[in-house]
C-alpha atoms as a PDB file:
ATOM      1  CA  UNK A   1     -18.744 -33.875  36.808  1.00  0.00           C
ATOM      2  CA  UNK A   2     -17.172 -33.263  33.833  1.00  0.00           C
ATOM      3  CA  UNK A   3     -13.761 -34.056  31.983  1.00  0.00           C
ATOM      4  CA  UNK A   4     -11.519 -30.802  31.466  1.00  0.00           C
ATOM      5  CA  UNK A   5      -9.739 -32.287  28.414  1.00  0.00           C
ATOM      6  CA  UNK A   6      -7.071 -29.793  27.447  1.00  0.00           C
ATOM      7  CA  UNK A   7      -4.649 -30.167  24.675  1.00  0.00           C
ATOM      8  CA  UNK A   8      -0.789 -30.589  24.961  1.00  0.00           C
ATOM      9  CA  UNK A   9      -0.319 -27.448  23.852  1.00  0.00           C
ATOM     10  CA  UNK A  10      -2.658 -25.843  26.984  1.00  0.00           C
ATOM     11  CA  UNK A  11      -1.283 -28.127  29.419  1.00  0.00           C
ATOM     12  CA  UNK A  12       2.385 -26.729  28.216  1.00  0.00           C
ATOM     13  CA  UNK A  13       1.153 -23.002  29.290  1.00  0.00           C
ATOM     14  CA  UNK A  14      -0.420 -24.001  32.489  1.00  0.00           C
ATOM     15  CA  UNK A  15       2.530 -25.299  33.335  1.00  0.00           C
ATOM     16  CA  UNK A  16       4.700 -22.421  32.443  1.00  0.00           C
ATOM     17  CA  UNK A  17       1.791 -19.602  33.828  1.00  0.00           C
ATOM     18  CA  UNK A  18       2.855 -22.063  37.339  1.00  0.00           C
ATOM     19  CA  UNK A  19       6.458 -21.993  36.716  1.00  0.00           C
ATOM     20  CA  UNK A  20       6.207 -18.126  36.612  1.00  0.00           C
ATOM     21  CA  UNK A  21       4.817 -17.866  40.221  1.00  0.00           C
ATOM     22  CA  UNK A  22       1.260 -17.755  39.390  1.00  0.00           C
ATOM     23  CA  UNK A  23      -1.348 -19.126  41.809  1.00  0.00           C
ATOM     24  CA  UNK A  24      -3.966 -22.062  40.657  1.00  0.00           C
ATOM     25  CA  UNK A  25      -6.655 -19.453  40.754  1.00  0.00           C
ATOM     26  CA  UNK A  26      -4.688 -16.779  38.792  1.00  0.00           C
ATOM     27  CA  UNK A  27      -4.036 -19.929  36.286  1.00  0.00           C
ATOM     28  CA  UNK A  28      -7.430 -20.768  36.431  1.00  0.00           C
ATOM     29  CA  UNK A  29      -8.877 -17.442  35.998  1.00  0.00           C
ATOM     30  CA  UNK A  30      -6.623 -17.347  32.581  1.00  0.00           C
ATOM     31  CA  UNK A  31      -7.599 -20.312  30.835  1.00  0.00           C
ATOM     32  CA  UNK A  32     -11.008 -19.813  31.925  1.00  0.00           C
ATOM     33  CA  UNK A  33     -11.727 -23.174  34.812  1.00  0.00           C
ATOM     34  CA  UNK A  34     -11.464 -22.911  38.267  1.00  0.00           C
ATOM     35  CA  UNK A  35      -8.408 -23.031  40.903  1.00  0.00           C
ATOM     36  CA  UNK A  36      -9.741 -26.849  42.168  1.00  0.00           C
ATOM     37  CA  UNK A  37      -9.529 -27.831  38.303  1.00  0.00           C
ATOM     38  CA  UNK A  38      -5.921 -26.281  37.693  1.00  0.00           C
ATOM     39  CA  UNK A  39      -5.239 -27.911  41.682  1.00  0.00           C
ATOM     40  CA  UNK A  40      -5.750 -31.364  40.021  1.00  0.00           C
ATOM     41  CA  UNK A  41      -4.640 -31.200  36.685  1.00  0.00           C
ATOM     42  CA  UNK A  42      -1.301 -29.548  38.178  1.00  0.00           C
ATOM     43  CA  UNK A  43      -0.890 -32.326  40.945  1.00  0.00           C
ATOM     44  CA  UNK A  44      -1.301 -35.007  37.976  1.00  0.00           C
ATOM     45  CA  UNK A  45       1.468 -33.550  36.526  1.00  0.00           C
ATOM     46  CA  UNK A  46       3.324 -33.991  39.889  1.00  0.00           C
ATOM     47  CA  UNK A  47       2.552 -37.319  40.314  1.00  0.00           C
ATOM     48  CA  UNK A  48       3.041 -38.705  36.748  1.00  0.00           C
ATOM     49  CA  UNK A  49       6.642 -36.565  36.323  1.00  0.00           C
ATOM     50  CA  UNK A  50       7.601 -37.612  39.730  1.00  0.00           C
ATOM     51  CA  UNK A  51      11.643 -38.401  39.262  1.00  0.00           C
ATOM     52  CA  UNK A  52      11.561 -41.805  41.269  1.00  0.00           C
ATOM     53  CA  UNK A  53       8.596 -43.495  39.041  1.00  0.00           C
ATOM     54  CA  UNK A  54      10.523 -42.898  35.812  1.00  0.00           C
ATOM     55  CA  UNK A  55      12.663 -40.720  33.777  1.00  0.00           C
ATOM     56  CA  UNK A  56      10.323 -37.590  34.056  1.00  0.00           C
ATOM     57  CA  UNK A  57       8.771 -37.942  30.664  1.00  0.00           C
ATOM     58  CA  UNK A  58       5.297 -37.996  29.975  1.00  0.00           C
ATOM     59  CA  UNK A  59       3.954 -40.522  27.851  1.00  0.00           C
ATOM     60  CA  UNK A  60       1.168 -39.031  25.138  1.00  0.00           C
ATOM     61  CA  UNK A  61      -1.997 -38.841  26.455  1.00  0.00           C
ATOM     62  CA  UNK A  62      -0.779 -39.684  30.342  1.00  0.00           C
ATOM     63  CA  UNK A  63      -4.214 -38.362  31.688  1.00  0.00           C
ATOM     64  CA  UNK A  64      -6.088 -40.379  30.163  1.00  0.00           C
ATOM     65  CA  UNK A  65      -5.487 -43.551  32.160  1.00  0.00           C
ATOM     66  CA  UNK A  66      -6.980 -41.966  35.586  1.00  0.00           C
ATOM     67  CA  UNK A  67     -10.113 -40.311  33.719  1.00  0.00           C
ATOM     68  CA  UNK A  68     -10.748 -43.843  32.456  1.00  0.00           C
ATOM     69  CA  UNK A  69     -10.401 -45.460  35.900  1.00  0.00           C
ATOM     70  CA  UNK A  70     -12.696 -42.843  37.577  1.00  0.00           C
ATOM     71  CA  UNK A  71     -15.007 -43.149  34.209  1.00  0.00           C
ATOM     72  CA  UNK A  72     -14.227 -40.319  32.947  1.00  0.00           C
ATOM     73  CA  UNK A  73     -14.343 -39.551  29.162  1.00  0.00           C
ATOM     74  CA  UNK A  74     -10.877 -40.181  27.603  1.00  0.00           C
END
């Protein structure tokens, strides 16, 4: 298995491409992974920006905590 390490930037237009109504395998299919990949990354985001855990900020970097605790690269 492999880390999908995308930049801030990327993770910024998946977001939007969602935002817009697109599916995770129309997202997926546009940045070039797969609909399980954008599934995951997207419920990350979920999770981390979730309103009752904290203001709904990101910190930098906020994925890399989980790849590191599944041993992931990061």
């Amino acid at each position: 298995m492999s880390a999908d390490i995308r930049t801030d930037a990327e993770i910024l237009h998946i977001m939007d491409l969602r935002d817009i109504g697109l599916t995770c395998r129309e997202i997926g299919e546009r940045v070039g992974t797969t609909k399980d990949a954008m599934n995951g990354l997207l419920g990350r985001i979920d999770r981390a920006t979730e309103p009752s855990k904290h203001d709904g900020t990101m910190p930098p970097m906020w994925w890399r905590d989980g790849l590191s605790r599944r041993g992931g690269n990061g």
